[in-house]
Protein backbone atom coordinates (compact mmCIF):
# COMPACT_ATOMS: atom_id res chain seq x y z
CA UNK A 1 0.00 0.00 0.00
CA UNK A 2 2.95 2.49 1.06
CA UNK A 3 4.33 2.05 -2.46
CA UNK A 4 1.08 2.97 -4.02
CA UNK A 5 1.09 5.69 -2.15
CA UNK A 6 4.84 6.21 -3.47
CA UNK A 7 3.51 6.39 -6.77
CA UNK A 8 0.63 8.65 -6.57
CA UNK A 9 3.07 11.28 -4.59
CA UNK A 10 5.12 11.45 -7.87
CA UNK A 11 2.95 12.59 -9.99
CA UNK A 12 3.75 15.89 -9.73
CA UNK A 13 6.59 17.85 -11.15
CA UNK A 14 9.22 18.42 -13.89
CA UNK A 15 10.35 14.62 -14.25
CA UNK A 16 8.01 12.34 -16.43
CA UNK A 17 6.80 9.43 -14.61
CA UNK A 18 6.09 6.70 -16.54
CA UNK A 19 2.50 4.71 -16.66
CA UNK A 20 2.32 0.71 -15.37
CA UNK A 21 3.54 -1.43 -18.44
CA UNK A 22 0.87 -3.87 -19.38
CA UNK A 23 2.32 -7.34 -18.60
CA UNK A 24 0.75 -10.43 -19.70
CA UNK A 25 -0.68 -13.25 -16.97
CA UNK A 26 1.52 -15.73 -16.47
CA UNK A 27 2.63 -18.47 -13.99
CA UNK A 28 5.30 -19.64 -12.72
CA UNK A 29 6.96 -22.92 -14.34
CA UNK A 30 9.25 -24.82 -11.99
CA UNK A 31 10.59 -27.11 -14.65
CA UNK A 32 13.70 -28.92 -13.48
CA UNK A 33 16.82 -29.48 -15.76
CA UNK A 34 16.14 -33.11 -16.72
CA UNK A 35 12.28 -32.21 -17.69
CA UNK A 36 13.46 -29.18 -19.72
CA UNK A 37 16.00 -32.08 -21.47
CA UNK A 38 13.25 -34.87 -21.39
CA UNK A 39 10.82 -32.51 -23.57
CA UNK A 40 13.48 -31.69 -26.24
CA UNK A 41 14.40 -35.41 -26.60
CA UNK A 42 11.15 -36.54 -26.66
CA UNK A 43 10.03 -33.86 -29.66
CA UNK A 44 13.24 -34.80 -31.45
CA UNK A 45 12.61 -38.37 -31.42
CA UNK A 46 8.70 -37.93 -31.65
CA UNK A 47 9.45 -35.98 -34.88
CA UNK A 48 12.12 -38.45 -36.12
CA UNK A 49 9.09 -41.08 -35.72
CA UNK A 50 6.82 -39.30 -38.11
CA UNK A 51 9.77 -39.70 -40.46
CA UNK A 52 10.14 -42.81 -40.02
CA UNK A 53 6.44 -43.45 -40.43
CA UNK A 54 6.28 -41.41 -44.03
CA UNK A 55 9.34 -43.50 -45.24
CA UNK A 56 7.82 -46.82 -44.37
CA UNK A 57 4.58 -45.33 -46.11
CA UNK A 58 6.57 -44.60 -49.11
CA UNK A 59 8.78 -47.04 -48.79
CA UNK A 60 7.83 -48.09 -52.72
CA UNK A 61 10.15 -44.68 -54.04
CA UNK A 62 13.32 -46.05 -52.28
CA UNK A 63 15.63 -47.80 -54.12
CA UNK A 64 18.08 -50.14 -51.94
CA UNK A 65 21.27 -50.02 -54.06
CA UNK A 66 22.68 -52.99 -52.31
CA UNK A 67 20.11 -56.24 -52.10
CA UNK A 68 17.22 -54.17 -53.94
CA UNK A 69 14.88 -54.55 -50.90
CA UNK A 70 13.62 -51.57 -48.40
CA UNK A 71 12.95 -53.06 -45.28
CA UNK A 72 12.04 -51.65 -41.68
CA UNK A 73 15.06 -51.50 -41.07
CA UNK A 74 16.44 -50.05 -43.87
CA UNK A 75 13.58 -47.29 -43.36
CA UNK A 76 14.82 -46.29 -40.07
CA UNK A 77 18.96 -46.54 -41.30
CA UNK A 78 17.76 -44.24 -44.28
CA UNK A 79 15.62 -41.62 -41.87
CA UNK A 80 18.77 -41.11 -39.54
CA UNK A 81 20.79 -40.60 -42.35
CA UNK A 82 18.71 -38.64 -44.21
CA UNK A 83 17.71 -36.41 -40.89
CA UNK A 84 21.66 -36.09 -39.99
CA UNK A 85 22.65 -34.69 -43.38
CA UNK A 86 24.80 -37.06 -43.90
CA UNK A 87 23.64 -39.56 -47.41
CA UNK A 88 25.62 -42.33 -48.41
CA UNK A 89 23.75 -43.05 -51.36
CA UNK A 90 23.14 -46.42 -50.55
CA UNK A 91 19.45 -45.87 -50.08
CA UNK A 92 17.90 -42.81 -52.02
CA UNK A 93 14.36 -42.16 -53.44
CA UNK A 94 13.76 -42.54 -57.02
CA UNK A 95 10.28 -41.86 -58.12
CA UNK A 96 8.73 -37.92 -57.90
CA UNK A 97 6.18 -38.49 -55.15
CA UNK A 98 9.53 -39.95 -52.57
CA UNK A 99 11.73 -36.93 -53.64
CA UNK A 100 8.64 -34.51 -53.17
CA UNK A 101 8.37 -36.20 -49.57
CA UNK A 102 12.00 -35.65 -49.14
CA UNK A 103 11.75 -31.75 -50.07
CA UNK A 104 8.29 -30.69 -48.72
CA UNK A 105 8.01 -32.87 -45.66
CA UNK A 106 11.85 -34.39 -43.94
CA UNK A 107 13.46 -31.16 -44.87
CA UNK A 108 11.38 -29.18 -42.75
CA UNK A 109 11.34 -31.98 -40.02
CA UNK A 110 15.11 -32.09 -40.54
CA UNK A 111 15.96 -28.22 -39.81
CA UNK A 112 13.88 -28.67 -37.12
CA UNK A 113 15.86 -31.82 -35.32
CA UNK A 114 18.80 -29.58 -36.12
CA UNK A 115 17.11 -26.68 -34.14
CA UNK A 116 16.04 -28.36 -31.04
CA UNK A 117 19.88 -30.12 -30.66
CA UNK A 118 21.85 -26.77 -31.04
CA UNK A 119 18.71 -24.34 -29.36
CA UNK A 120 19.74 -27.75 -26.43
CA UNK A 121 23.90 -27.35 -26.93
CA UNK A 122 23.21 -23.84 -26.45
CA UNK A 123 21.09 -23.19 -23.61
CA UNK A 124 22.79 -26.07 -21.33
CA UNK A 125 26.57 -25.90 -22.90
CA UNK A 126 27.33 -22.43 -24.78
CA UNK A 127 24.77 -20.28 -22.46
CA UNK A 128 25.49 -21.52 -19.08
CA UNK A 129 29.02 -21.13 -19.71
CA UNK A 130 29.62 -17.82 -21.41
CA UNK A 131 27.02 -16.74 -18.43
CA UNK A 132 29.19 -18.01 -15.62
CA UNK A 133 32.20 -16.40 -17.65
CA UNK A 134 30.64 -13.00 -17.61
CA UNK A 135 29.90 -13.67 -13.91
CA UNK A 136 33.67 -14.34 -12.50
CA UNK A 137 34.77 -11.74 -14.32
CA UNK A 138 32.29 -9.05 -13.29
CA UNK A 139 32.92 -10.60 -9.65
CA UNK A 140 36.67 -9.79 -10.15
CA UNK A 141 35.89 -5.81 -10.65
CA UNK A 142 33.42 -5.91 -7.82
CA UNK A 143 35.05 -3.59 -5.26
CA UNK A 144 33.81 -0.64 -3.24
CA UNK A 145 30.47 -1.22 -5.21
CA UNK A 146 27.31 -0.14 -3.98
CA UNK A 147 24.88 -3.03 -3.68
CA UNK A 148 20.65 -2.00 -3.68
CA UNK A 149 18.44 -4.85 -2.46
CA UNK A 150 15.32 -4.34 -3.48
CA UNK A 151 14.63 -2.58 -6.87
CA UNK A 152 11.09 -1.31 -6.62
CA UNK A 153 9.89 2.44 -6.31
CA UNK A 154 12.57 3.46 -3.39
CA UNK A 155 15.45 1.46 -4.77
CA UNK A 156 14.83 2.47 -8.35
CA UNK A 157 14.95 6.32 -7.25
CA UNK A 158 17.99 5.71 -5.20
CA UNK A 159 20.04 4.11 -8.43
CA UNK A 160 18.69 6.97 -10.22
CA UNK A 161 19.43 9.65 -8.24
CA UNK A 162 23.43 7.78 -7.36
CA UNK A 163 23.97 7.64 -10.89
CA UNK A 164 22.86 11.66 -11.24
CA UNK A 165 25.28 11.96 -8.47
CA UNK A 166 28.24 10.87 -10.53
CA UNK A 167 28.48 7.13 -9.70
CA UNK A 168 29.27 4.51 -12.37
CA UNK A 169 26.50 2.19 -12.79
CA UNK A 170 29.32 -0.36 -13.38
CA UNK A 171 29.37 -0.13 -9.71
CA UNK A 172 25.86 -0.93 -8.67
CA UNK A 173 24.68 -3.95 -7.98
CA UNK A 174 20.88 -4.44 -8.10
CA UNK A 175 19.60 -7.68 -6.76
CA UNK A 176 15.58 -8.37 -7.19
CA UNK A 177 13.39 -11.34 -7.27
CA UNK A 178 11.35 -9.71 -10.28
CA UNK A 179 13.09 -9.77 -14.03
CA UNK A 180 10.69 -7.15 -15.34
CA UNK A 181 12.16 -4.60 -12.96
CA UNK A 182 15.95 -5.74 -13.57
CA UNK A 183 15.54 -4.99 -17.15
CA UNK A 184 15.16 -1.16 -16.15
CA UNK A 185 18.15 -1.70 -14.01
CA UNK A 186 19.89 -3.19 -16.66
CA UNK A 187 18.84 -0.58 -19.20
CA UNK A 188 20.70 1.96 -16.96
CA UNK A 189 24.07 -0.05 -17.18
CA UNK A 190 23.57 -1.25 -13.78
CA UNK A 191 25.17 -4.81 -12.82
CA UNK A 192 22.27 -7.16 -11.62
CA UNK A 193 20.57 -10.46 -10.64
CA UNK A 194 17.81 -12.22 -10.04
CA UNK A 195 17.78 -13.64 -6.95
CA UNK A 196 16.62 -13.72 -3.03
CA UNK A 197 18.30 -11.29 -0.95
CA UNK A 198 18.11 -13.14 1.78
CA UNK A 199 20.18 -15.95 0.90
CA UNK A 200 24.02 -16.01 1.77
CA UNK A 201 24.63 -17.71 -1.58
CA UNK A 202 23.25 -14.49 -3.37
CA UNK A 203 24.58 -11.85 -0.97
CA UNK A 204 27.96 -13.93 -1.29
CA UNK A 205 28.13 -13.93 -5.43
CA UNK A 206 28.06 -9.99 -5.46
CA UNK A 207 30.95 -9.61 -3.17
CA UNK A 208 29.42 -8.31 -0.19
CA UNK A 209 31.88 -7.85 2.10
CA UNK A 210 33.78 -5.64 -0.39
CA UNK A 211 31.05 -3.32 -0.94
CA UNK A 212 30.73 0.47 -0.35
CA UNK A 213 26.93 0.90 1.01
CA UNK A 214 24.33 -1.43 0.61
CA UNK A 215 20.82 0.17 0.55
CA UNK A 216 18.07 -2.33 1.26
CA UNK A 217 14.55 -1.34 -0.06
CA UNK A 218 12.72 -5.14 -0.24
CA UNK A 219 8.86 -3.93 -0.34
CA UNK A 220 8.59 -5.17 3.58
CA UNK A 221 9.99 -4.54 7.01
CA UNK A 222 9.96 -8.34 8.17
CA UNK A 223 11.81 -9.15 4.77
CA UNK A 224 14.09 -5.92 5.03
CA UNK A 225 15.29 -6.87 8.35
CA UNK A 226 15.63 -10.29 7.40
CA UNK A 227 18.53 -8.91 5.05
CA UNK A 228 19.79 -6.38 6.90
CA UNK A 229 20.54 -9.40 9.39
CA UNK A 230 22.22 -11.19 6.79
CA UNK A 231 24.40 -8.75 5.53
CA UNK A 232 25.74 -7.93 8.94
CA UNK A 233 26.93 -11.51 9.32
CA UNK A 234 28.25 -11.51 6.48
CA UNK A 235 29.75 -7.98 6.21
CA UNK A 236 30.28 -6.63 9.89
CA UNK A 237 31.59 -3.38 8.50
CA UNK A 238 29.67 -2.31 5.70
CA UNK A 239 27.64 0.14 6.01
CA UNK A 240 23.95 -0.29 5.81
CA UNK A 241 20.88 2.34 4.86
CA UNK A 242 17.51 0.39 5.06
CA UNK A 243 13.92 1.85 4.07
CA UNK A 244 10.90 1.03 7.07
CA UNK A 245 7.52 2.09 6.75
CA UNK A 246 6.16 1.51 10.08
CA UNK A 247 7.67 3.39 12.92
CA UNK A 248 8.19 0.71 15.50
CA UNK A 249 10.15 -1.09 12.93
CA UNK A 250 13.18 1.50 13.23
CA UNK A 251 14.39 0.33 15.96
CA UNK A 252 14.91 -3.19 15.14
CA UNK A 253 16.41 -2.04 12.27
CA UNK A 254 18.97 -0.78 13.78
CA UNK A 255 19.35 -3.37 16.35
CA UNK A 256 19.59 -5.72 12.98
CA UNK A 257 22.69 -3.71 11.66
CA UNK A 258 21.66 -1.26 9.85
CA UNK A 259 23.19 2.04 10.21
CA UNK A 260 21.03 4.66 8.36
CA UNK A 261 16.92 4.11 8.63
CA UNK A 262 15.05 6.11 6.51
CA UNK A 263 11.39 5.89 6.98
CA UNK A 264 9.26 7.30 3.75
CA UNK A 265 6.48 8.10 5.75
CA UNK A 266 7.50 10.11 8.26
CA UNK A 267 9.55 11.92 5.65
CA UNK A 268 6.37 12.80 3.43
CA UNK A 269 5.03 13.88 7.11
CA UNK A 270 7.93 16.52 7.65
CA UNK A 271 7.52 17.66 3.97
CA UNK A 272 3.95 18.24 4.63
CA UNK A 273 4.04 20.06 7.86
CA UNK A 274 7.08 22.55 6.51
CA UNK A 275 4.89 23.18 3.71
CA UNK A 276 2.32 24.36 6.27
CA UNK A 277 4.32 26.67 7.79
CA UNK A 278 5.49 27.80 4.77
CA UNK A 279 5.13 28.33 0.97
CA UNK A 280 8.78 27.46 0.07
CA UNK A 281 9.90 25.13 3.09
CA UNK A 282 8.83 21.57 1.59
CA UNK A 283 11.07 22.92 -1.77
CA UNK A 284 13.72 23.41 -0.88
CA UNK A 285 13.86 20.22 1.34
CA UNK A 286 13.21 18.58 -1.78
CA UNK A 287 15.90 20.53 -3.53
CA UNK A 288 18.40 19.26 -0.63
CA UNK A 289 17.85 15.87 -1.38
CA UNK A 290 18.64 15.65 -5.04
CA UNK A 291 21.39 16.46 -6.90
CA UNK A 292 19.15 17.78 -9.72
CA UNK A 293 18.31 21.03 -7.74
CA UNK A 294 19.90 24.32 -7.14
CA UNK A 295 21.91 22.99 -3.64
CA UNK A 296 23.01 20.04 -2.49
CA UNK A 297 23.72 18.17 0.90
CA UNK A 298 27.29 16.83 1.47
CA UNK A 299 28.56 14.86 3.80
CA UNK A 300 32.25 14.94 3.94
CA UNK A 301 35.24 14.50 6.40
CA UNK A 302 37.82 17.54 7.44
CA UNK A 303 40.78 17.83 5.34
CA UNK A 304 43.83 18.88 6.78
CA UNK A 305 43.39 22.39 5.44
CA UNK A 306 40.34 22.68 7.55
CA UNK A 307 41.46 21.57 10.71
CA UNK A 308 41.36 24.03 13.35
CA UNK A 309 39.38 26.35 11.02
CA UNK A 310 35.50 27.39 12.07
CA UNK A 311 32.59 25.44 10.45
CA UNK A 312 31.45 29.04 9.20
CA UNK A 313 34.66 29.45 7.13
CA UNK A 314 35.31 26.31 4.92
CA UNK A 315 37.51 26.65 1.72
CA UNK A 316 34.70 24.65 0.00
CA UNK A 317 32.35 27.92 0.05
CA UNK A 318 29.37 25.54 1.42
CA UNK A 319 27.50 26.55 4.27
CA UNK A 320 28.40 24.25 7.08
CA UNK A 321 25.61 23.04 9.06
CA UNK A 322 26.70 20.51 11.61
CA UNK A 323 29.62 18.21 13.00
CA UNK A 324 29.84 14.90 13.81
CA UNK A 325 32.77 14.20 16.47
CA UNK A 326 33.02 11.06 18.30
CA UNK A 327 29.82 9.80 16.85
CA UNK A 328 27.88 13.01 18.75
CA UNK A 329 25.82 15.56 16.51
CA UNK A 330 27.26 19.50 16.94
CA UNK A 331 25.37 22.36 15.55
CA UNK A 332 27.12 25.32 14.12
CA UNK A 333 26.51 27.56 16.45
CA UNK A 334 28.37 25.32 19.20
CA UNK A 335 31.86 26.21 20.19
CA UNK A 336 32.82 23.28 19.46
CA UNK A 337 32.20 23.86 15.57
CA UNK A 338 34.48 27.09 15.57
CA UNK A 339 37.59 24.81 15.85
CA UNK A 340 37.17 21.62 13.55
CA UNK A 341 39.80 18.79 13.90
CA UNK A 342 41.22 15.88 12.61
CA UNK A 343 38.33 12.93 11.87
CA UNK A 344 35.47 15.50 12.04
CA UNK A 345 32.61 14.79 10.29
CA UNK A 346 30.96 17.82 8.04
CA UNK A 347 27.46 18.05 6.92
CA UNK A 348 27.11 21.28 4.76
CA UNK A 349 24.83 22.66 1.95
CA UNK A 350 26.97 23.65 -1.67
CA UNK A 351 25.42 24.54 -4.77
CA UNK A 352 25.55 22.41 -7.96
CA UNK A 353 26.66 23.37 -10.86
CA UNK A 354 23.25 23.21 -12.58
CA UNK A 355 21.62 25.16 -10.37
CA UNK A 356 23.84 27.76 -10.65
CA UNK A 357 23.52 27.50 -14.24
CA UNK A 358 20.08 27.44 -14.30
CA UNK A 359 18.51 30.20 -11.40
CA UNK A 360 15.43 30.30 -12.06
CA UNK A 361 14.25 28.97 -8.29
CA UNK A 362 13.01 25.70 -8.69
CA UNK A 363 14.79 22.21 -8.47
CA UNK A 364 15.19 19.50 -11.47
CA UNK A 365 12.84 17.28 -9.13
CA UNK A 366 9.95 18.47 -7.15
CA UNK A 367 8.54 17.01 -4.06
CA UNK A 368 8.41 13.38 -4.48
CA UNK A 369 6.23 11.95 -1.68
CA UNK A 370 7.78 8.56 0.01
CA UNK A 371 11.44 9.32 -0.82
C-alpha cells in the first residue's frame, strides 16, 4: 500500500513518470533441468518417428542399391541418415512423389531436429558457460560497489538519483526477485541479478563484504530486516541504509545492523508540515535531497586544510551546518564547531553546478512523496 502511495506522490513535477507497463498473466513454471532435457528429446525423437512413419509409407520410391529390398530396417537406417545430413547413397528415393516427400516434408522436419539439438547445446553448454564467464569476471571488478536490495519504487529512485550523483552504474549492484524490474536496471548499465536477498549464496556472489553501502529497499519490514541481518553476518563493517515504513520497525532495524533508517512516511510527514508553515519550506527540502536542484547536501570529512578552522569558514564555500565528532551531533553555532579537527565529520549545503547555471528557483525534481 505504502508504495502505491509512493507512486501517486510522484505525480507531480518536472520529471516524467512513466505509466504501469501492461504485462501479460503468467505463472510460474518450476521445470527442473532433466524435464526441460526430457521434452526436447522426446520432440526430437517424436518428430524423427513421423519420419520414419512417411518413409515406411513410401517405402515403394526407395531404391536399396545394395540387395534391392527396403525393409524396416532399412527405413529407419535411411531416416537417420537422411535427418543427420549425412547420405551415403546407398538408399535414395527414385520416383517424384519420394523426392517430393524428401523436399516438402523431412526437410522441414530435418531443420527442425537440427534446431532443437543446437537451441539444447546452447542453452545447457554455450549459455550456461559464457554466463558463468561473464559472472567471474564481473565478480573480479566488484570492489567498493554499492549493492541496492530491493529494486522497486525506493530502490529504483535511489540508483537513479546515485547515478545523477556521478556514480558509475558499473558499480551498482541491483539484486531483485522480479526480471521485469531488472531490465530497467539493466537498461541503466547497472550490474544485476535475479535472486533472493536473503540468501548467503546471493549476498555472497556480489561480493558483499567488499562493498561500499548497501541500501536495502525489499517492499517489507519483516523481509528488510531479514537482510539487513544477513548482511551484517556476512559484512560486519559495511555500512547499511535500510527503508521502514512503520515506525516501531526502526528500531529493530537498527538493532539488525543497519546504520542509516530512513522511513518514507514520516519523511512525506515533515515535507507536509514545513509546507504548512510555509510556501517554500517543503522545496527546498526537496531541492536538498537531489542532486538535480539548485543545492546540495554533502557529507564529507575535514581535510587537513580545515582543521582548526571554524565550520562558518570552509575553503569549499558551502554553508556548514553541523559536525559529527566522536559519533555526537554539533550544531554550528556550538563552540565546538568554531575549531574543527582531525576525523570531524561535516554536513554542509553547496550549490551544484546546474543550479547555478540554471537560477530560475526551482529544483530538477519536485517534491516526491515517500522518498
Amino acid at each position: 500500500m505504502s508504495d502505491q502511495i509512493e507512486s501517486l506522490g510522484r505525480g507531480s513535477g518536472t520529471k516524467k513518470v512513466r505509466g504501469p507497463k501492461f504485462q501479460p498473466l503468467r505463472r510460474a513454471v518450476g521445470l527442473p533441468v532433466w524435464g526441460d532435457l526430457g521434452i526436447r528429446a522426446g520432440l526430437a525423437l517424436f518428430l524423427i518417428f513421423i519420419v520414419i512413419m512417411i518413409h515406411w509409407w513410401d517405402r515403394g520410391g526407395l531404391v536399396d542399391n545394395l540387395d534391392g529390398d527396403v525393409s524396416f530396417l532399412d527405413v529407419v537406417y535411411f531416416t537417420m541418415i537422411s535427418i543427420t545430413t549425412t547420405g551415403f547413397g546407398d538408399i535414395a528415393p527414385i520416383t517424384d512423389r519420394a523426392r517430393l516427400v524428401e523436399a516438402v516434408i523431412v526437410t522441414p522436419v530435418r531443420f527442425a531436429v537440427l534446431f532443437i539439438f543446437v537451441g539444447t547445446a546452447y542453452n545447457f553448454i554455450m549459455k550456461r558457460s559464457w554466463e558463468k564467464f561473464r559472472m567471474a569476471r564481473i565478480q573480479e571488478q566488484l570492489s567498493d560497489h554499492i549493492v541496492v536490495l530491493g529494486f522497486g519504487i525506493s530502490g529504483s529512485e535511489a540508483v537513479t538519483e546515485l547515478i545523477e550523483r556521478g556514480t558509475d552504474p558499473t558499480q551498482i549492484v541491483v539484486i531483485d526477485p522480479s526480471e521485469e524490474r531488472l531490465h530497467d536496471a539493466e537498461a541503466l548499465g547497472c550490474n544485476v541479478m535475479a535472486a533472493d536477498a536473503t540468501r548467503d549464496g546471493t549476498l555472497q556472489a556480489v561480493r558483499i563484504e567488499k562493498a561500499q553501502n548497501v541500501l536495502v529497499s525489499a517492499g517489507r519490514d519483516d523481509t528488510s530486516i531479514l537482510i539487513v541481518l544477513t548482511v551484517r553476518a556476512l559484512a560486519p563493517n559495511v555500512p547499511i541504509s535500510m527503508v521502514v515504513r512503520a515506525d516501531d520497525n526502526e528500531h529493530i532495524a537498527r538493532q539488525a545492523g543497519a546504520n542509516n533508517v530512513i522511513n518514507p512516511v514520516r519523511f512525506t510527514g515533515l515535507l507536509l508540515a514545513g509546507s504548512a508553515k510555509g510556501a517554500h519550506i517543503a522545496e527546498y527540502l526537496a531541492d536538498l535531497a537531489s542532486v538535480s536542484g539548485r543545492v546540495q547536501l554533502v557529507e564529507r570529512e575535514v581535510t587537513d586544510e580545515e582543521c582548526g578552522c571554524s565550520i562558518s569558514e570552509l575553503p569549499s564555500g558551502g554553508r556548514g551546518l553541523r559536525v559529527y565528532r566522536n559519533g555526537k551531533a554539533l550544531g554550528f553555532w556550538e563552540d565546538a564547531c568554531q575549531n574543527l579537527q582531525k576525523g570531524d565529520i561535516i554536513v554542509e549545503i553547496i550549490p551544484t553546478p546546474s543550479g547555478e547555471q540554471r537560477g530560475d528557483g526551482h529544483n530538477g525534481r519536485q517534491v516526491r512523496q515517500g522518498g
